[in-house]
C-alpha atoms as a PDB file:
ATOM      1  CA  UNK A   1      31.128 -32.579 -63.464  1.00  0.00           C
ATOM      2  CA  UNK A   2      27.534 -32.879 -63.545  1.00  0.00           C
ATOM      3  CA  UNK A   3      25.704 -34.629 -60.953  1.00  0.00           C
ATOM      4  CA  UNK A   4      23.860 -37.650 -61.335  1.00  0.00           C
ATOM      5  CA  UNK A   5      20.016 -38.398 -62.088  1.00  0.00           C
ATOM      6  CA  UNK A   6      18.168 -41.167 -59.909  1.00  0.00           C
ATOM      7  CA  UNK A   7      14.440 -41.809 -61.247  1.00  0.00           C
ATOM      8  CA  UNK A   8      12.645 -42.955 -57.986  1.00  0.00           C
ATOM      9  CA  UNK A   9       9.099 -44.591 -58.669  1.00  0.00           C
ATOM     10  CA  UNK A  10       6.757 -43.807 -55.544  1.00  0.00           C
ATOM     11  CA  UNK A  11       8.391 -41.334 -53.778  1.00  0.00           C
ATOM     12  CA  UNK A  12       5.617 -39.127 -52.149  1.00  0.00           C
ATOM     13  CA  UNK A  13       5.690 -41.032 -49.143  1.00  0.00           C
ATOM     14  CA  UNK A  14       7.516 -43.939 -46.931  1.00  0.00           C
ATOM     15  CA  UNK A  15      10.471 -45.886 -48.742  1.00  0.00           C
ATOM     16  CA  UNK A  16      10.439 -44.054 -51.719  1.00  0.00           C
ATOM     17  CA  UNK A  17      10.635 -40.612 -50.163  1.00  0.00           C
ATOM     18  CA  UNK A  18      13.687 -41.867 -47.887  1.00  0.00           C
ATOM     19  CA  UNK A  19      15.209 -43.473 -50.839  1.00  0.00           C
ATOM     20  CA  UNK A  20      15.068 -40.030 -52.652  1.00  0.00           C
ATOM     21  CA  UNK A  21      16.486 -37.801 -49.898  1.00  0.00           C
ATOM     22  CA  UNK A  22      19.089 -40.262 -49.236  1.00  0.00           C
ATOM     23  CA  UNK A  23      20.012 -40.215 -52.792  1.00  0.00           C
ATOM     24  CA  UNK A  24      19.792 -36.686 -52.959  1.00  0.00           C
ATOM     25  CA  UNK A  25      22.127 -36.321 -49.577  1.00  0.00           C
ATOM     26  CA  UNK A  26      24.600 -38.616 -51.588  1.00  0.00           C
ATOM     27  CA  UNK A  27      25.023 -36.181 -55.155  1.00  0.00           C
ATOM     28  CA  UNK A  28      22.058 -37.029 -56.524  1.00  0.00           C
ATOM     29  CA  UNK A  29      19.415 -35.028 -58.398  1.00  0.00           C
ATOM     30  CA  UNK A  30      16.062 -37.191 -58.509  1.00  0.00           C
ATOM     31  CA  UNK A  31      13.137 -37.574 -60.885  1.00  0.00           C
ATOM     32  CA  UNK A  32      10.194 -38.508 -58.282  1.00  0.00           C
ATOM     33  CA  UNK A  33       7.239 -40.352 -59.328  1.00  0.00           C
ATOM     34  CA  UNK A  34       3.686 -40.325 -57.449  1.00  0.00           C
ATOM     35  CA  UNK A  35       0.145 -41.638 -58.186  1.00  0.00           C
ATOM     36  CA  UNK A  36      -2.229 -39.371 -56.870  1.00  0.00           C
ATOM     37  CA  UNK A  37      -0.440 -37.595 -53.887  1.00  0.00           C
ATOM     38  CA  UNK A  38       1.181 -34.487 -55.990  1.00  0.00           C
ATOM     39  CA  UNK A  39       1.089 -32.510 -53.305  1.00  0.00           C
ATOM     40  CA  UNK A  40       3.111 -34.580 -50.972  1.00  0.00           C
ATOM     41  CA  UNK A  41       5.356 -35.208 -54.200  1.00  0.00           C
ATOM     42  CA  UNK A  42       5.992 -31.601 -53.848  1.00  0.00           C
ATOM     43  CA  UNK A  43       6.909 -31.432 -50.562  1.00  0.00           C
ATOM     44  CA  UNK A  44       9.606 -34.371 -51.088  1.00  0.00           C
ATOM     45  CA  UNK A  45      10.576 -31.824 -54.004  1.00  0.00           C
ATOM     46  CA  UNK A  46      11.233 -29.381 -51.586  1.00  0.00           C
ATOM     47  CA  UNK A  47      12.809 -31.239 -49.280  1.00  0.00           C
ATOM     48  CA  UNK A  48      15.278 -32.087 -51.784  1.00  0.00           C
ATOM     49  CA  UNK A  49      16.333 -28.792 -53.306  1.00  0.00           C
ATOM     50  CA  UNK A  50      16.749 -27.532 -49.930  1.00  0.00           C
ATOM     51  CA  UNK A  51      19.761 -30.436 -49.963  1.00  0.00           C
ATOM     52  CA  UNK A  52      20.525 -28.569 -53.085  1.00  0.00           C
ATOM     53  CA  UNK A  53      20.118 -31.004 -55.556  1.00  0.00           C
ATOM     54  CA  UNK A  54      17.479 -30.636 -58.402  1.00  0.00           C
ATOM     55  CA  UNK A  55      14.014 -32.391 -58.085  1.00  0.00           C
ATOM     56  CA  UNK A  56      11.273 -33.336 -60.213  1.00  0.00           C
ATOM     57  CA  UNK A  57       7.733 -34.838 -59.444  1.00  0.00           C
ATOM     58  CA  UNK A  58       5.988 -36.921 -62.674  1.00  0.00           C
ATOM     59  CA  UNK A  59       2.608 -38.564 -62.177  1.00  0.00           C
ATOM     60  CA  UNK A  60       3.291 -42.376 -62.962  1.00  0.00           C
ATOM     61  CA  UNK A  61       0.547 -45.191 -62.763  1.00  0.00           C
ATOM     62  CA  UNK A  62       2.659 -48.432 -62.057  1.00  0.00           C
ATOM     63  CA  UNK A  63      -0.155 -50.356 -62.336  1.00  0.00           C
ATOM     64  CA  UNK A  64      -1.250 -49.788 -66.163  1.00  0.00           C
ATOM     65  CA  UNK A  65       1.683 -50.074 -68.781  1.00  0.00           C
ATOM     66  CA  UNK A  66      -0.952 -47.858 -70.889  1.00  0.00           C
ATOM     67  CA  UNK A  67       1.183 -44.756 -69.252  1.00  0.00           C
ATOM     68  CA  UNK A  68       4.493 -45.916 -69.738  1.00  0.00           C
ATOM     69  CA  UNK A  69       4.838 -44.370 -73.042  1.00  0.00           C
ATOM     70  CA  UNK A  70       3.842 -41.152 -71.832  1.00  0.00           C
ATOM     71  CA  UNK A  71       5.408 -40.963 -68.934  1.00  0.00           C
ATOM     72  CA  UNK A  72       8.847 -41.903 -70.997  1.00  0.00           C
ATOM     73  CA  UNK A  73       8.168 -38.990 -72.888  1.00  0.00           C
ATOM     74  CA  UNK A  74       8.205 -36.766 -69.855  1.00  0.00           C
ATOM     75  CA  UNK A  75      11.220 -38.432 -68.644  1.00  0.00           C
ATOM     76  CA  UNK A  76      12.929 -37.626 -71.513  1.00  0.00           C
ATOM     77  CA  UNK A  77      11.507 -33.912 -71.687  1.00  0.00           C
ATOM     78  CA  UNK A  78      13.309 -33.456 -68.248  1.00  0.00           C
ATOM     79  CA  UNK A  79      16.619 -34.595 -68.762  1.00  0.00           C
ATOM     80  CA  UNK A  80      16.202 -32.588 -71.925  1.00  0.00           C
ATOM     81  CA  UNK A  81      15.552 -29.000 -70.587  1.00  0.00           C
ATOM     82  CA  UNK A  82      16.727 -29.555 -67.111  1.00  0.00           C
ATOM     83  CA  UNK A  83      19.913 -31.402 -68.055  1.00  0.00           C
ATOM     84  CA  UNK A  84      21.106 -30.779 -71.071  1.00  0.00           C
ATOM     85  CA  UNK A  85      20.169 -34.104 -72.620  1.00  0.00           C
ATOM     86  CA  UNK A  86      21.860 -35.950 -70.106  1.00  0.00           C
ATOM     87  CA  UNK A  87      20.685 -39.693 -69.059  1.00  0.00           C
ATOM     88  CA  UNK A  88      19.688 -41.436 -65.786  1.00  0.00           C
ATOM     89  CA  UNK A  89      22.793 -43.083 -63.651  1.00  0.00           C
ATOM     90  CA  UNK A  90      20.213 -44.573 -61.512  1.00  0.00           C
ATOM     91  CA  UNK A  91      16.828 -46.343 -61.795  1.00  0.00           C
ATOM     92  CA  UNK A  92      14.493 -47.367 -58.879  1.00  0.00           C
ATOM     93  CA  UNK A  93      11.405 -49.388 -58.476  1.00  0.00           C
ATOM     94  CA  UNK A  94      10.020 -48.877 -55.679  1.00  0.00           C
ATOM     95  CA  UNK A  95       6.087 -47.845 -56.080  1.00  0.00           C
ATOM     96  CA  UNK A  96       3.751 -50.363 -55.031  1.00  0.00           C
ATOM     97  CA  UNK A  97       1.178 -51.434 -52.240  1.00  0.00           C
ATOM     98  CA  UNK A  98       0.719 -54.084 -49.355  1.00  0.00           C
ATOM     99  CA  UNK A  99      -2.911 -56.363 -50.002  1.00  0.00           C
ATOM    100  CA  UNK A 100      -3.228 -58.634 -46.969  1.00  0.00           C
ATOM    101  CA  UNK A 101      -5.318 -61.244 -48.344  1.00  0.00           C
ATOM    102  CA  UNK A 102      -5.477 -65.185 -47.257  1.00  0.00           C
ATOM    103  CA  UNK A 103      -4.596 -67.195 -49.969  1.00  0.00           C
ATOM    104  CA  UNK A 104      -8.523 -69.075 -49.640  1.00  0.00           C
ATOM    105  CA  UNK A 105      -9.805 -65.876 -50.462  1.00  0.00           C
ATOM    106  CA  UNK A 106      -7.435 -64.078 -52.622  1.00  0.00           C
ATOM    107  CA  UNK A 107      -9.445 -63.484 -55.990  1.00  0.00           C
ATOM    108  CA  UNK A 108      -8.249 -63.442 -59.444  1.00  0.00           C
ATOM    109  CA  UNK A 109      -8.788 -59.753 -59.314  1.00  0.00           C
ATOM    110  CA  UNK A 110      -6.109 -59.372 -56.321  1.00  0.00           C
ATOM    111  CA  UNK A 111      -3.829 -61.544 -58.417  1.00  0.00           C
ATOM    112  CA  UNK A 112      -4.110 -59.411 -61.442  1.00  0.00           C
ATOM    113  CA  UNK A 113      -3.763 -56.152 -59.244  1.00  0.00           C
ATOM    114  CA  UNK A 114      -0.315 -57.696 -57.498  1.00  0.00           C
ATOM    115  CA  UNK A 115       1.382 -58.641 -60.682  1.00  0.00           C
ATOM    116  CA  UNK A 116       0.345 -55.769 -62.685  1.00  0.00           C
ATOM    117  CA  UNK A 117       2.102 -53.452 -60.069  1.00  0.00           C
ATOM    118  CA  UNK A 118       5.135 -55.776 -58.127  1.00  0.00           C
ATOM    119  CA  UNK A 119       6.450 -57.529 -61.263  1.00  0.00           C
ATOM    120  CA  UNK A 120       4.619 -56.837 -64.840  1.00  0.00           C
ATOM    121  CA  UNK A 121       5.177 -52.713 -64.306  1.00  0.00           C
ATOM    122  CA  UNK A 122       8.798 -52.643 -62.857  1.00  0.00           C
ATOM    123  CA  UNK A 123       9.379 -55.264 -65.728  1.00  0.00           C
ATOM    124  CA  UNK A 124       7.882 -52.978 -68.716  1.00  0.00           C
ATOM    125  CA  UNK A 125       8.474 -49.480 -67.315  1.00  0.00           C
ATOM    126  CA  UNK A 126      12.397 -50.625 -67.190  1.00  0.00           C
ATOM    127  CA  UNK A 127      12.814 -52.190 -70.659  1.00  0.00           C
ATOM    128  CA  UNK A 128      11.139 -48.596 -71.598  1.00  0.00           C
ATOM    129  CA  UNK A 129      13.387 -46.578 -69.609  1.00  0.00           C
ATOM    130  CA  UNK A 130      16.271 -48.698 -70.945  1.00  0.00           C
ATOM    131  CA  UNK A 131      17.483 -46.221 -73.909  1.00  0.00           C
ATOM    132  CA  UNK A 132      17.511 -43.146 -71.387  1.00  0.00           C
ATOM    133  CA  UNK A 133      19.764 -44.997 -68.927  1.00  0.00           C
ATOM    134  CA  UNK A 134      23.946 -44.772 -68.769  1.00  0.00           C
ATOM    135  CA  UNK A 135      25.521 -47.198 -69.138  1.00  0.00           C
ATOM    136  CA  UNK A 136      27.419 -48.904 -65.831  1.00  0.00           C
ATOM    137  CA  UNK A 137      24.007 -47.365 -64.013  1.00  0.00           C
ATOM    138  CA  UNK A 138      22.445 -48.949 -61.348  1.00  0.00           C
ATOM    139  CA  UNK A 139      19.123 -50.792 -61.071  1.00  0.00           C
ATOM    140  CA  UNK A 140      17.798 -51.235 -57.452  1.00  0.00           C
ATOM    141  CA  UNK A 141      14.270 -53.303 -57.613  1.00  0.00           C
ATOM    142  CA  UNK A 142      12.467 -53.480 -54.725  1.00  0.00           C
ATOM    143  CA  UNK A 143      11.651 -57.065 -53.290  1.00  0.00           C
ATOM    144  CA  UNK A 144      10.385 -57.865 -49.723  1.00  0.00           C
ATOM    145  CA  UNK A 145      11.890 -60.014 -46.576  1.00  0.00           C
ATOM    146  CA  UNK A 146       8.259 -61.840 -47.312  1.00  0.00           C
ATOM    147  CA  UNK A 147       9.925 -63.638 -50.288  1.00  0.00           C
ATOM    148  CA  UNK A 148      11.954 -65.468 -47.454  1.00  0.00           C
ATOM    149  CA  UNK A 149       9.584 -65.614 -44.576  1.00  0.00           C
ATOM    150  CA  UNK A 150       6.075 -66.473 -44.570  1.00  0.00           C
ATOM    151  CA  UNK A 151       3.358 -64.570 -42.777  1.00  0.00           C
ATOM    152  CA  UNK A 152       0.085 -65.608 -43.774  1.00  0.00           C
ATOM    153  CA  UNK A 153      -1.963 -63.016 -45.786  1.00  0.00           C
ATOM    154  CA  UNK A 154       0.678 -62.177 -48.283  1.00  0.00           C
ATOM    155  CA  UNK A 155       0.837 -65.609 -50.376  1.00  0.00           C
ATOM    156  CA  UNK A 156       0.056 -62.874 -53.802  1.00  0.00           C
ATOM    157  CA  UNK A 157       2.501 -60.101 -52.457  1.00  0.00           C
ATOM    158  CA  UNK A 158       5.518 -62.415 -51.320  1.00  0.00           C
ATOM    159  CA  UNK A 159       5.240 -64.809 -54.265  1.00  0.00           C
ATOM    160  CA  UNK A 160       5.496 -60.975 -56.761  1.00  0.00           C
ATOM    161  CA  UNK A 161       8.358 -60.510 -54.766  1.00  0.00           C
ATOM    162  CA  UNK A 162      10.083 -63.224 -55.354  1.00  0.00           C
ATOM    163  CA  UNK A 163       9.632 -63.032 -59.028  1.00  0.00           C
ATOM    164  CA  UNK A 164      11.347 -59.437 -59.038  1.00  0.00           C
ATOM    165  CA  UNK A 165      14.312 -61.140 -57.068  1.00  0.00           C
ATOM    166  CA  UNK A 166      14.284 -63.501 -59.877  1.00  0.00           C
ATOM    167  CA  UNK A 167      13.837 -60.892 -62.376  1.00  0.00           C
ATOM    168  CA  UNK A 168      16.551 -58.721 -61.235  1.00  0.00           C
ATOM    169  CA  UNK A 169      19.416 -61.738 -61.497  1.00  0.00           C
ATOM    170  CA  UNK A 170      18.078 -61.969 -65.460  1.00  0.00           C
ATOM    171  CA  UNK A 171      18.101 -57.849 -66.022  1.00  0.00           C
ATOM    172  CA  UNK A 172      21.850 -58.541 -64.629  1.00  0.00           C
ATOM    173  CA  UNK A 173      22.788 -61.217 -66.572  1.00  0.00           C
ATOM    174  CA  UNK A 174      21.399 -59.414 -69.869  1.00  0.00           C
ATOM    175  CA  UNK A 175      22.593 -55.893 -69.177  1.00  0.00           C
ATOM    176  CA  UNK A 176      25.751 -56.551 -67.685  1.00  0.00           C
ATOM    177  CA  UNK A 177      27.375 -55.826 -71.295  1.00  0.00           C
ATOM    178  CA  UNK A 178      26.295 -52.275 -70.960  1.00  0.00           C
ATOM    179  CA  UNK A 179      27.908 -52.777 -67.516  1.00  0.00           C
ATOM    180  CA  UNK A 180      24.557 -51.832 -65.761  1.00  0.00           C
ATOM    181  CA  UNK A 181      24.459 -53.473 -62.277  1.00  0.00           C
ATOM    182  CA  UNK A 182      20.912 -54.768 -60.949  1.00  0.00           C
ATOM    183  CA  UNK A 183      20.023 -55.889 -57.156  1.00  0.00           C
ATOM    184  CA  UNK A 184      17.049 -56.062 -55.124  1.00  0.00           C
ATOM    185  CA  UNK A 185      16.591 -54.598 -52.038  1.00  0.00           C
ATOM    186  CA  UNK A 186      14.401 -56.360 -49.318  1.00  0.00           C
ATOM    187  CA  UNK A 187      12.639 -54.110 -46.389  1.00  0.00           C
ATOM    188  CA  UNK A 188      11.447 -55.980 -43.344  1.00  0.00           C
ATOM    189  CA  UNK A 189       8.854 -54.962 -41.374  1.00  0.00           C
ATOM    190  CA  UNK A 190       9.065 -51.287 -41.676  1.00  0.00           C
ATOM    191  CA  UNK A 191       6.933 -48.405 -39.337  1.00  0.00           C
ATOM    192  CA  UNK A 192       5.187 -47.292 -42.411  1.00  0.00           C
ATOM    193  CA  UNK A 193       1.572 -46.361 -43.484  1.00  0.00           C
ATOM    194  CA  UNK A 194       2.086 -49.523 -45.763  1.00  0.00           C
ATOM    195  CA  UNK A 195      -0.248 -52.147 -45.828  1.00  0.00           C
ATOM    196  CA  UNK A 196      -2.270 -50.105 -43.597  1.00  0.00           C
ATOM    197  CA  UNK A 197       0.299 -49.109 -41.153  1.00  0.00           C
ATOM    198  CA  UNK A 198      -0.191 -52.534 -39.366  1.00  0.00           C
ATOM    199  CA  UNK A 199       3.477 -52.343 -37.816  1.00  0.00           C
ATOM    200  CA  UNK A 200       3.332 -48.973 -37.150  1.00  0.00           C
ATOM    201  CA  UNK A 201       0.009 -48.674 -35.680  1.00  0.00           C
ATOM    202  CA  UNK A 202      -0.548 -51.851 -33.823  1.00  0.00           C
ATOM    203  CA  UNK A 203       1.570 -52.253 -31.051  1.00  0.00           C
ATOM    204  CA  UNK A 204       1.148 -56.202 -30.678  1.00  0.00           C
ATOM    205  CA  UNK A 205       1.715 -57.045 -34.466  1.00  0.00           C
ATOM    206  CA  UNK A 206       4.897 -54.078 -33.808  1.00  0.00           C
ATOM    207  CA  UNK A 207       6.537 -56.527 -30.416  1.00  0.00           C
ATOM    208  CA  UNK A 208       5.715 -59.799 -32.408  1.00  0.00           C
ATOM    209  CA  UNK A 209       8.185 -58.371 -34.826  1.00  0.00           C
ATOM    210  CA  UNK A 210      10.954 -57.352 -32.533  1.00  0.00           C
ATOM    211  CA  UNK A 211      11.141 -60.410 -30.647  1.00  0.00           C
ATOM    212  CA  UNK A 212      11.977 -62.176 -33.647  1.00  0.00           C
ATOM    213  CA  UNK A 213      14.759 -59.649 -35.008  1.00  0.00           C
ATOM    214  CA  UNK A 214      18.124 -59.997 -33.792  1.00  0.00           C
ATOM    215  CA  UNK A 215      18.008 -55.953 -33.410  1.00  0.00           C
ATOM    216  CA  UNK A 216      15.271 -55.892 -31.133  1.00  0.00           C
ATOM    217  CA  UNK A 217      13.061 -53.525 -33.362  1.00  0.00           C
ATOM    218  CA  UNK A 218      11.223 -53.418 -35.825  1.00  0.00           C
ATOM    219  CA  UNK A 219      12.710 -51.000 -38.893  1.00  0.00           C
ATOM    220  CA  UNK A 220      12.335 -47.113 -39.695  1.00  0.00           C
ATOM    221  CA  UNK A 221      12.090 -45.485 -43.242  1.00  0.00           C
ATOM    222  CA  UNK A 222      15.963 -44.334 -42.718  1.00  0.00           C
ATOM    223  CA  UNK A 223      17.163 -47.812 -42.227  1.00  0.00           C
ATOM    224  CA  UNK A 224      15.944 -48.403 -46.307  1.00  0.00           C
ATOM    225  CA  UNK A 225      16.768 -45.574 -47.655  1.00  0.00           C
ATOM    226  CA  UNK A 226      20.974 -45.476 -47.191  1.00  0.00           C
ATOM    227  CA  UNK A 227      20.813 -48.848 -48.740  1.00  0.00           C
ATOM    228  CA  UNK A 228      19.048 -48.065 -51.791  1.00  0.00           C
ATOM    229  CA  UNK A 229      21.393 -45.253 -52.056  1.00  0.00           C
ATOM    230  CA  UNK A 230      24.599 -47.268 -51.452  1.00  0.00           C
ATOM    231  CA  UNK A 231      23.848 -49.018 -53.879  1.00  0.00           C
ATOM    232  CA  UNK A 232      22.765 -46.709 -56.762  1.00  0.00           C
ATOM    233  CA  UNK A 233      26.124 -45.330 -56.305  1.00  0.00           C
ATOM    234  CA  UNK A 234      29.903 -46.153 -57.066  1.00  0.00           C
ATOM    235  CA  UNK A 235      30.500 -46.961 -53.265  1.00  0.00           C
ATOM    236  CA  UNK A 236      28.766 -50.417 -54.630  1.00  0.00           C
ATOM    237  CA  UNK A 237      30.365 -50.364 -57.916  1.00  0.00           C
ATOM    238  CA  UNK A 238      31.248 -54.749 -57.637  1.00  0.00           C
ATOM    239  CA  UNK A 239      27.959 -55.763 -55.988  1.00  0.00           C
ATOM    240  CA  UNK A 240      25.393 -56.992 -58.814  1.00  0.00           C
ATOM    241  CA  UNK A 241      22.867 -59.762 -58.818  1.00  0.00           C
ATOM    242  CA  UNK A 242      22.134 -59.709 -54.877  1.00  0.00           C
ATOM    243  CA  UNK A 243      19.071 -60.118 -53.229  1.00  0.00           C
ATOM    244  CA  UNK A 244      20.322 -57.565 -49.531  1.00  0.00           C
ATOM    245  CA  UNK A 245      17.511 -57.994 -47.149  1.00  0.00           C
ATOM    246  CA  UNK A 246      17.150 -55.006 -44.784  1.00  0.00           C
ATOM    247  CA  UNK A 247      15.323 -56.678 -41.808  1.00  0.00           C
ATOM    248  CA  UNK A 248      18.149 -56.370 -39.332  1.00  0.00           C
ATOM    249  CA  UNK A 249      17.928 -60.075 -38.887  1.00  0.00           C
ATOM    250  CA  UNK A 250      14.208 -61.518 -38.843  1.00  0.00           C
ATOM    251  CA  UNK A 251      14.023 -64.957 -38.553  1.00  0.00           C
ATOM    252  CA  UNK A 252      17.685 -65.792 -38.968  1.00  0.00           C
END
C-alpha cells in the first residue's frame, strides 16, 4: 500500500519542521514548503528520508496568492513523477509570522500583511489545492491560543486567528461530503524563534508564562508537532470541526 502524502506549508524551521518529522515518523511522506530558507528546507529533507519516508522542499510565498498557481503546478509535478499520480491525504497550514504591534499603532500596512498571510493565503492556497486532495483527507489549519487569551500587541495576529478557527468549521461543513475532516490546531507559547524568539530568549516573558500554565512550562516544538500529526491521520478519523489548543492549560 502506498504511503501517504502530507503537504506542510513552512516547514524549514519551528512548528512546521516538527509537524513534518512527526508526520513523517507516523507513515508519512511530506511535500515541505519554505520562503527563503532552502537550505534549512533541505536539511528538514534530510532529516526525513533518514526516517525513510520521501521528502520534498517547494518554495511557496504565503503571503501573495500571485504564486499559488505556480506553486500548484509543482505540487502536481511531484505527486506526478514521484508518486505515480497519486493525491495528498493530508494538507497543512502552518507558514506564517508573529508582528507584535499595539493596536494604537498597528498600520493599515500591518493589517494587510496579517491577513494576506494568517487567513486570505491558507484560504486561497486550499481551495487551489482542493482538486489534488483525497477524499476523507485531513485539513489541520493553524490558529493560535491568542484567539482565546489576550496579550496586548497581537490585536492583528489573534483577531487572523480567530478567523481561521472560524474558517476551518465552514471548510468542514462544505467538504464534509467528500468526507474531508478540517480542525485547527492552537500552539501556546512555544520556545521558538517566532515572533522574535521572545519566549525563548527572554527569561522573564518565558516564567510569566509558566506561572500561568497548569504544566508549569512554557511549550517545546515536539509538544505541536504529535498533534498535528494525530490528527492528519486515521488515529483521529471522528474528530472534525475542533478548535484543540496546545497550551497545556494557559489561563484555564
Amino acid at each position: 500500500m502506498a504511503n501517504k502524502i502530507a503537504l506542510v506549508t513552512g516547514a524549514s524551521r519551528g512548528l512546521g519542521k516538527d509537524s513534518a518529522i512527526a508526520l513523517a515518523n507516523k507513515g508519512f511522506d511530506i511535500i515541505l514548503t519554505y520562503q527563503t530558507k532552502k537550505e534549512a528546507a533541505n536539511e528538514v529533507v534530510k532529516e526525513i528520508e533518514n526516517i525513510g519516508q520521501k521528502a520534498f522542499a517547494l518554495p511557496l510565498d504565503i503571503s501573495s496568492t500571485a504564486g499559488f498557481d505556480q506553486f500548484v503546478t509543482d505540487v502536481k509535478a511531484v505527486l506526478n513523477t514521484e508518486f505515480a499520480d497519486a493525491k495528498l491525504s493530508a494538507l497543512v497550514n502552518n507558514a506564517g509570522i508573529g508582528i507584535n504591534q499595539s493596536f494604537e499603532t498597528t498600520t493599515e500596512e500591518t493589517l494587510d500583511a496579517m491577513t494576506n498571510i494568517h487567513f486570505k493565503g491558507p484560504f486561497f492556497l486550499t481551495q487551489k489545492l482542493l482538486p489534488l486532495l483525497n477524499d476523507a483527507s485531513s485539513i489541520v489549519n493553524t490558529s493560535s491560543g491568542l484567539a482565546r487569551f489576550s496579550f496586548a500587541g497581537y490585536a492583528a495576529y489573534g483577531a487572523m486567528k480567530a478567523a481561521i478557527d472560524s474558517l476551518s468549521r465552514y471548510q468542514a461543513v462544505e467538504l464534509g461530503s467528500r468526507k474531508i475532516r478540517v480542525n485547527s490546531i492552537a500552539p501556546g507559547a512555544i520556545e521558538t524563534d517566532f515572533g522574535g524568539g521572545a519566549v525563548r530568549d527572554s527569561a522573564e516573558y518565558n516564567q510569566l508564562v509558566s506561572s500561568q500554565t497548569a504544566l508549569g512550562r512554557v511549550g517545546l516544538p515536539d509538544d505541536i508537532g504529535s498533534v498535528v500529526a494525530f490528527l492528519c491521520s486515521d488515529d483521529s478519523k471522528w474528530i472534525n470541526a475542533q478548535r484543540i489548543e496546545v497550551s497545556g492549560g494557559f489561563r484555564i
